[in-house]
Every structure is written in structure tokens, then in C-alpha cells.
PDB file of N, CA and C in Angstrom:
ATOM      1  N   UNK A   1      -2.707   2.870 -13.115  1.00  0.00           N
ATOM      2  CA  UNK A   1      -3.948   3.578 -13.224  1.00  0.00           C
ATOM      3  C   UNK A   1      -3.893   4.870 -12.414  1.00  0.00           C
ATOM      4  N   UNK A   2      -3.237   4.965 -11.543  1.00  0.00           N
ATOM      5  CA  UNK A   2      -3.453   5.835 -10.554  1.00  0.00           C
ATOM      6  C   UNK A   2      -2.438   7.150 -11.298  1.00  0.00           C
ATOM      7  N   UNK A   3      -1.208   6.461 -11.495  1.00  0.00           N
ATOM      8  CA  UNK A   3      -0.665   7.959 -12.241  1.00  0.00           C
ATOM      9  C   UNK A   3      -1.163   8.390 -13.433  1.00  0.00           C
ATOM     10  N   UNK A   4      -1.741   7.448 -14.098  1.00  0.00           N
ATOM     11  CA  UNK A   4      -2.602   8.374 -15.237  1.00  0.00           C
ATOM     12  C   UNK A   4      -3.858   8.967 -14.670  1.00  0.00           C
ATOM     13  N   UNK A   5      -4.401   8.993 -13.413  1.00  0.00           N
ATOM     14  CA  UNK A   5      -5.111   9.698 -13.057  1.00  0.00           C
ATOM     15  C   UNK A   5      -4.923  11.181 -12.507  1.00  0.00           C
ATOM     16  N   UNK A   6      -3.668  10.868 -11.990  1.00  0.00           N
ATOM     17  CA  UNK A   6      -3.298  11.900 -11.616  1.00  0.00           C
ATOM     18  C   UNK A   6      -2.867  13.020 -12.755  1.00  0.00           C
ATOM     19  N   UNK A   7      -1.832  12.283 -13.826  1.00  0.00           N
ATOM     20  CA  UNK A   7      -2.228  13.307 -14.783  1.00  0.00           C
ATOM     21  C   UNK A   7      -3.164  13.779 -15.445  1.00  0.00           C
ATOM     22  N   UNK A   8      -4.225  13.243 -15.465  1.00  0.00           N
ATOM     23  CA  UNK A   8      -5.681  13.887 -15.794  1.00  0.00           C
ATOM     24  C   UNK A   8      -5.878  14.873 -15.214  1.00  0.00           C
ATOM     25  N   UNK A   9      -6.006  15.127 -13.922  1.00  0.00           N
ATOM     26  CA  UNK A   9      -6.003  15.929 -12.745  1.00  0.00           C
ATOM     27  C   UNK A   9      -5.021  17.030 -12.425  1.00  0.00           C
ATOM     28  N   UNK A  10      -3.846  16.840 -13.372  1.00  0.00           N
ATOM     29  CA  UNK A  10      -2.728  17.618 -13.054  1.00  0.00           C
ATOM     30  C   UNK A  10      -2.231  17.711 -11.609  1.00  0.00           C
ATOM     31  N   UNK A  11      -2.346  16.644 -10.677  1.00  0.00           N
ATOM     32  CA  UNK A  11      -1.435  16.347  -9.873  1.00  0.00           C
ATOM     33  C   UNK A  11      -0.147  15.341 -10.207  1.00  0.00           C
ATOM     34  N   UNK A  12       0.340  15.527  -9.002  1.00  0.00           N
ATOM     35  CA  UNK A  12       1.734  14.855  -9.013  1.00  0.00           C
ATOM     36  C   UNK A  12       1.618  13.874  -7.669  1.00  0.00           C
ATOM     37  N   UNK A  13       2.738  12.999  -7.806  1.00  0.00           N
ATOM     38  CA  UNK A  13       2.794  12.543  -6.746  1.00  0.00           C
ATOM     39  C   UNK A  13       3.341  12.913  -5.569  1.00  0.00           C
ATOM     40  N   UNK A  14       4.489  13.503  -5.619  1.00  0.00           N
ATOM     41  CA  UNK A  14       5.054  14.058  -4.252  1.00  0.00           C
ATOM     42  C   UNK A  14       3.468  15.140  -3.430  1.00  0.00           C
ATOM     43  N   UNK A  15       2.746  15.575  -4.218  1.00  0.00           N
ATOM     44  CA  UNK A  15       2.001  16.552  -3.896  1.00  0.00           C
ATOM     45  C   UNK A  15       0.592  15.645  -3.296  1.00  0.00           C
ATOM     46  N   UNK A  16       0.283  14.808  -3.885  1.00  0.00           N
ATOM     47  CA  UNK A  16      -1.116  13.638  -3.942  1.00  0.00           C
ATOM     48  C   UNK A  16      -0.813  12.838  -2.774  1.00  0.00           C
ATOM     49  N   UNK A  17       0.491  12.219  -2.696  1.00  0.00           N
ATOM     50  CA  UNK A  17       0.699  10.912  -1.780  1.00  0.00           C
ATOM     51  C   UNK A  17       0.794  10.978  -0.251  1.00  0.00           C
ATOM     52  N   UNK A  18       1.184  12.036   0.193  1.00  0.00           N
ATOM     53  CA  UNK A  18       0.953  12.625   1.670  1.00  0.00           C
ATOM     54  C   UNK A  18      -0.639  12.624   2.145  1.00  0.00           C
ATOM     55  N   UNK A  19      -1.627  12.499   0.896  1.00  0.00           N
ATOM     56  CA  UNK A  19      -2.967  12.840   1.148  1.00  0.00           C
ATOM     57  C   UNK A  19      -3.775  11.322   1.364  1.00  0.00           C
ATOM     58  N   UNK A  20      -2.698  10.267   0.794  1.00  0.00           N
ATOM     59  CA  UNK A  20      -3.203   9.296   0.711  1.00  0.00           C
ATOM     60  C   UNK A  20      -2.486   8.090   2.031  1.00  0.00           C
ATOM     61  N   UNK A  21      -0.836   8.268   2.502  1.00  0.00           N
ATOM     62  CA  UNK A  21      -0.167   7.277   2.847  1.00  0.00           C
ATOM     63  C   UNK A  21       0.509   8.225   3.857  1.00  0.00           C
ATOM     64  N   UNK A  22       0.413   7.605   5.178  1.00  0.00           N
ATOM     65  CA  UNK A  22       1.489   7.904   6.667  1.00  0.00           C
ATOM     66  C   UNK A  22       2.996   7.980   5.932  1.00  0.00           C
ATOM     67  N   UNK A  23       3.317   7.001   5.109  1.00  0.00           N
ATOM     68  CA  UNK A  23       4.661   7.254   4.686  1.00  0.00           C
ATOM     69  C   UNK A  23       4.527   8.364   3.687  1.00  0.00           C
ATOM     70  N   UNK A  24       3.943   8.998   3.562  1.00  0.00           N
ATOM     71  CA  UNK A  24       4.158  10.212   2.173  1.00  0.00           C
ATOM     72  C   UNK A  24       4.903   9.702   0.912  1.00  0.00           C
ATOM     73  N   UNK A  25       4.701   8.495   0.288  1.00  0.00           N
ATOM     74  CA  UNK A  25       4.814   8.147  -1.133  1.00  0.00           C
ATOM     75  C   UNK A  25       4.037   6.890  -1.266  1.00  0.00           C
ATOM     76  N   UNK A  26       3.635   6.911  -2.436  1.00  0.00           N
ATOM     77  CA  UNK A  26       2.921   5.344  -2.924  1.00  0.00           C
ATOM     78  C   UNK A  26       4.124   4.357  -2.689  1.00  0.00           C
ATOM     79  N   UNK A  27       3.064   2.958  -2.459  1.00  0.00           N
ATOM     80  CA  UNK A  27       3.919   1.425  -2.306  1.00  0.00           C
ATOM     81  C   UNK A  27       4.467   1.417  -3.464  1.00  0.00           C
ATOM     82  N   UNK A  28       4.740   0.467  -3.876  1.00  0.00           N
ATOM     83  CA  UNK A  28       6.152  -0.302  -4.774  1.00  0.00           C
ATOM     84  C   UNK A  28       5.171  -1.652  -4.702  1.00  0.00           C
ATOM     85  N   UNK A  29       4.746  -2.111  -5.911  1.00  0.00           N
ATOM     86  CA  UNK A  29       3.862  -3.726  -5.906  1.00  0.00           C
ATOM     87  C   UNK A  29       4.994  -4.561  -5.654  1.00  0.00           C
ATOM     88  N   UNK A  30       6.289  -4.287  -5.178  1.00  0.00           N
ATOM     89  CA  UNK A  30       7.201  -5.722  -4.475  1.00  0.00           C
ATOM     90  C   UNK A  30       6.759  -5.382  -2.790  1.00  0.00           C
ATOM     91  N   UNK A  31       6.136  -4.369  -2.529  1.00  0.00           N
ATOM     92  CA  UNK A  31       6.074  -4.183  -0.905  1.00  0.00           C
ATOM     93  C   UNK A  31       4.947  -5.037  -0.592  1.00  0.00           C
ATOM     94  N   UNK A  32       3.792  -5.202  -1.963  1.00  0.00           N
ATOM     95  CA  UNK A  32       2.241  -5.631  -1.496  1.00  0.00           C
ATOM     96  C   UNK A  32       2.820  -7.160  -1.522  1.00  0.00           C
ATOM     97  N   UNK A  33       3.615  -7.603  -2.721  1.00  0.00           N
ATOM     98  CA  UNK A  33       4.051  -9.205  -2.740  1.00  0.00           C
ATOM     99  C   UNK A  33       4.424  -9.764  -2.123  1.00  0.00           C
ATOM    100  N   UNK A  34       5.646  -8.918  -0.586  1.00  0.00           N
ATOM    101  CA  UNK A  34       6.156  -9.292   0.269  1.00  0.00           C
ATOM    102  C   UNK A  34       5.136  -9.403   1.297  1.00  0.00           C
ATOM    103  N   UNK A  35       4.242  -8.856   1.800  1.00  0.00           N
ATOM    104  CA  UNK A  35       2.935  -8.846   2.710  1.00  0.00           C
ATOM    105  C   UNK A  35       2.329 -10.534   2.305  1.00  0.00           C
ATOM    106  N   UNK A  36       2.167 -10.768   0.498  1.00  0.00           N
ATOM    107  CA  UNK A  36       1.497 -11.751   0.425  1.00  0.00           C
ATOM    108  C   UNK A  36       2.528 -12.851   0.259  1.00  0.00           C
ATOM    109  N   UNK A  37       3.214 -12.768  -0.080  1.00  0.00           N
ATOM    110  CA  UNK A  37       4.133 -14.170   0.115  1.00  0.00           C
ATOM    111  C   UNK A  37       4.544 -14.339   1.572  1.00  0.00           C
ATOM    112  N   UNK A  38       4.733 -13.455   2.600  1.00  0.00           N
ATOM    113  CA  UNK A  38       4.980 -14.218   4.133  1.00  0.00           C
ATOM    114  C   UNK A  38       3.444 -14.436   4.450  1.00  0.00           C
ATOM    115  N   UNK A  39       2.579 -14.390   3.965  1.00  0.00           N
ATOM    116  CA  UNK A  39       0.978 -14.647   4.048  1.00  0.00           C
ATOM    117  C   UNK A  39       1.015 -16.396   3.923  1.00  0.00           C
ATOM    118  N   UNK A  40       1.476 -16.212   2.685  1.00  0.00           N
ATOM    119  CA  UNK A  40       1.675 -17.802   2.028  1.00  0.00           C
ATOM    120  C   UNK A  40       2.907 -18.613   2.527  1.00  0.00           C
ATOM    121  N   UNK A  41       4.016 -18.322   3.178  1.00  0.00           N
ATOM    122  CA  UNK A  41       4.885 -19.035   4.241  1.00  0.00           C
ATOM    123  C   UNK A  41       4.640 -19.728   5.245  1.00  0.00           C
ATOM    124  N   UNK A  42       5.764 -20.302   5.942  1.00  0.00           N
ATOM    125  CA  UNK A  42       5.643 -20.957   7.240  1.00  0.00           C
ATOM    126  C   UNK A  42       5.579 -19.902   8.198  1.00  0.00           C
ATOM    127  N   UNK A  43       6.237 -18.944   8.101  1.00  0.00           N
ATOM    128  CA  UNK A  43       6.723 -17.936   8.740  1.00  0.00           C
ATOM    129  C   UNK A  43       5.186 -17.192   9.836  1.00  0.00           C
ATOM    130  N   UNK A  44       4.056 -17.698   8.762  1.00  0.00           N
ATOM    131  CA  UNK A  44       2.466 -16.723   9.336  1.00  0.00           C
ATOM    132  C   UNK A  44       2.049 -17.802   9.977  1.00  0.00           C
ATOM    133  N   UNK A  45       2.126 -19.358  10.043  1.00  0.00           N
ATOM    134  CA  UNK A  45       1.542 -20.389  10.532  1.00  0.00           C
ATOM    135  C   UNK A  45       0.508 -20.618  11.447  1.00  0.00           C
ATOM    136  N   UNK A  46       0.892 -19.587  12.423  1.00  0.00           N
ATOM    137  CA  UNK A  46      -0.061 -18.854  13.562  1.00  0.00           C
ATOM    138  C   UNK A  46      -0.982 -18.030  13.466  1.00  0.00           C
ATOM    139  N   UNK A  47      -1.122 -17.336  12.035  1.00  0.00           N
ATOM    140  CA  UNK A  47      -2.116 -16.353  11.670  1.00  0.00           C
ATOM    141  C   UNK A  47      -3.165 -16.984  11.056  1.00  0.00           C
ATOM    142  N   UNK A  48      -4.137 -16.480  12.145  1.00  0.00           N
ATOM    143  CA  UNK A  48      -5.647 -16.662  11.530  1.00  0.00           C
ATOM    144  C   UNK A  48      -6.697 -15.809  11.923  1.00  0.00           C
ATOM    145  N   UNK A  49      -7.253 -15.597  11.066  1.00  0.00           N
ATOM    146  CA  UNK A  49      -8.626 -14.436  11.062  1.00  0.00           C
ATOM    147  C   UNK A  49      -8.059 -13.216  11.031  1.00  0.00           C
ATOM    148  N   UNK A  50      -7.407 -12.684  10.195  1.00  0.00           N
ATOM    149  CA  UNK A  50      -6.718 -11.455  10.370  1.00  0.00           C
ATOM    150  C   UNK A  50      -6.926 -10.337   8.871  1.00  0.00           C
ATOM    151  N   UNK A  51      -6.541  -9.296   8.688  1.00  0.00           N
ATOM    152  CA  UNK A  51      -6.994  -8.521   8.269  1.00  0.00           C
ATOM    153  C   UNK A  51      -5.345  -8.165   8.096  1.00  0.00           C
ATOM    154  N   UNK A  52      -4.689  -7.931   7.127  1.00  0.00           N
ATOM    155  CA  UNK A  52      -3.492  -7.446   6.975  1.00  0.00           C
ATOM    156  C   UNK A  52      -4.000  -6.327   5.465  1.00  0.00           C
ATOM    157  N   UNK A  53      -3.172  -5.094   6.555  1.00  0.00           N
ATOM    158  CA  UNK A  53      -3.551  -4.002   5.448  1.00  0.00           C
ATOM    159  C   UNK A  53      -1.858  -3.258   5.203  1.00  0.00           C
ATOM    160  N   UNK A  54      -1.817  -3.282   4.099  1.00  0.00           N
ATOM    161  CA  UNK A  54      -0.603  -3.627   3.065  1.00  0.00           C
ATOM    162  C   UNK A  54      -0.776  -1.943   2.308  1.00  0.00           C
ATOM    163  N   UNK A  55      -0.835  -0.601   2.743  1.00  0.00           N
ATOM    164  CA  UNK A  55      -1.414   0.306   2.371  1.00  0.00           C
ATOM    165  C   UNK A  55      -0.998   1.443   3.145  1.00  0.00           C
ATOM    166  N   UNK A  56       0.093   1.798   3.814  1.00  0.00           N
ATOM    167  CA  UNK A  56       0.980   2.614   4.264  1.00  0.00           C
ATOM    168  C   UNK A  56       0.344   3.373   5.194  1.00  0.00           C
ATOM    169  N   UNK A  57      -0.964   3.041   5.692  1.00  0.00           N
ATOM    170  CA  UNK A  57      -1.765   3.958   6.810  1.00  0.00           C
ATOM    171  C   UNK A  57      -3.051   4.525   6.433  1.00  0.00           C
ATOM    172  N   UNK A  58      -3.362   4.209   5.505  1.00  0.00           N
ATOM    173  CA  UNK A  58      -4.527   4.685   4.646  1.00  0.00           C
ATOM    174  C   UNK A  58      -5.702   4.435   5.194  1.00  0.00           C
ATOM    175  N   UNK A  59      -5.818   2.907   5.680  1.00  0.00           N
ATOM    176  CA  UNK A  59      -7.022   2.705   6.437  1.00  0.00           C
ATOM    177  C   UNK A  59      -7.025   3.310   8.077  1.00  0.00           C
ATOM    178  N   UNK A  60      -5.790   3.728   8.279  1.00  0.00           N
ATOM    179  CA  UNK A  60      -5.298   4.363   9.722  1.00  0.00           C
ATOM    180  C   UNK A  60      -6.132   6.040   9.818  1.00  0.00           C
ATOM    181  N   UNK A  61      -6.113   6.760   8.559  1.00  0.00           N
ATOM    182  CA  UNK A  61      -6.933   7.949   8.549  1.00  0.00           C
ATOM    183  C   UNK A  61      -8.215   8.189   8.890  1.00  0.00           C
TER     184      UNK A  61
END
């Protein structure tokens, strides 16, 4: 959705994604899956009440 928005708009991404993400490019949906599958592991066992933001700094702005 988002890159057909952008072509609506006649942006690009190299140009858009600095505006949106600390890392200067959009995620990859295997980066958000990996956030939620160690969510769903043994590995988080200890995590509770937490807020995991999966979004390259976005809520950091």
C-alpha cells in the first residue's frame, strides 16, 4: 500500500524513507515476523507488559 502511495504522490523511496525511519529505508515484513515470533518463543519468557515497537524509530521522532 505504501508504495502505491507513494507513486500517487510521485515520491520515491530512497527520498520518503529518511522522513519516516532512523534507519533511512522501509522494514522488510521478515524484520516485523522476527520481532513476532521471538514474541511467541521461549526466548521472551520474562517479558511482560511491554510495548515492542518493530518500526525503525518512527515512534522515536
Amino acid at each position: 500500500m505504501l508504495r502505491g502511495a507513494l507513486e500517487q504522490f510521485g515520491l520515491d523511496e530512497e527520498t520518503y524513507a529518511p522522513q519516516l525511519s532512523l534507519l533511512n529505508r522501509f522494514g522488510q515484513a521478515k524484520e516485523v515476523a522476527q520481532a513476532t515470533l521471538w514474541l511467541a518463543s521461549d526466548l521472551s519468557s520474562y517479558v511482560t507488559g511491554t510495548t515492542i515497537h518493530a518500526n525503525a524509530g518512527y515512534t522515536s521522532r
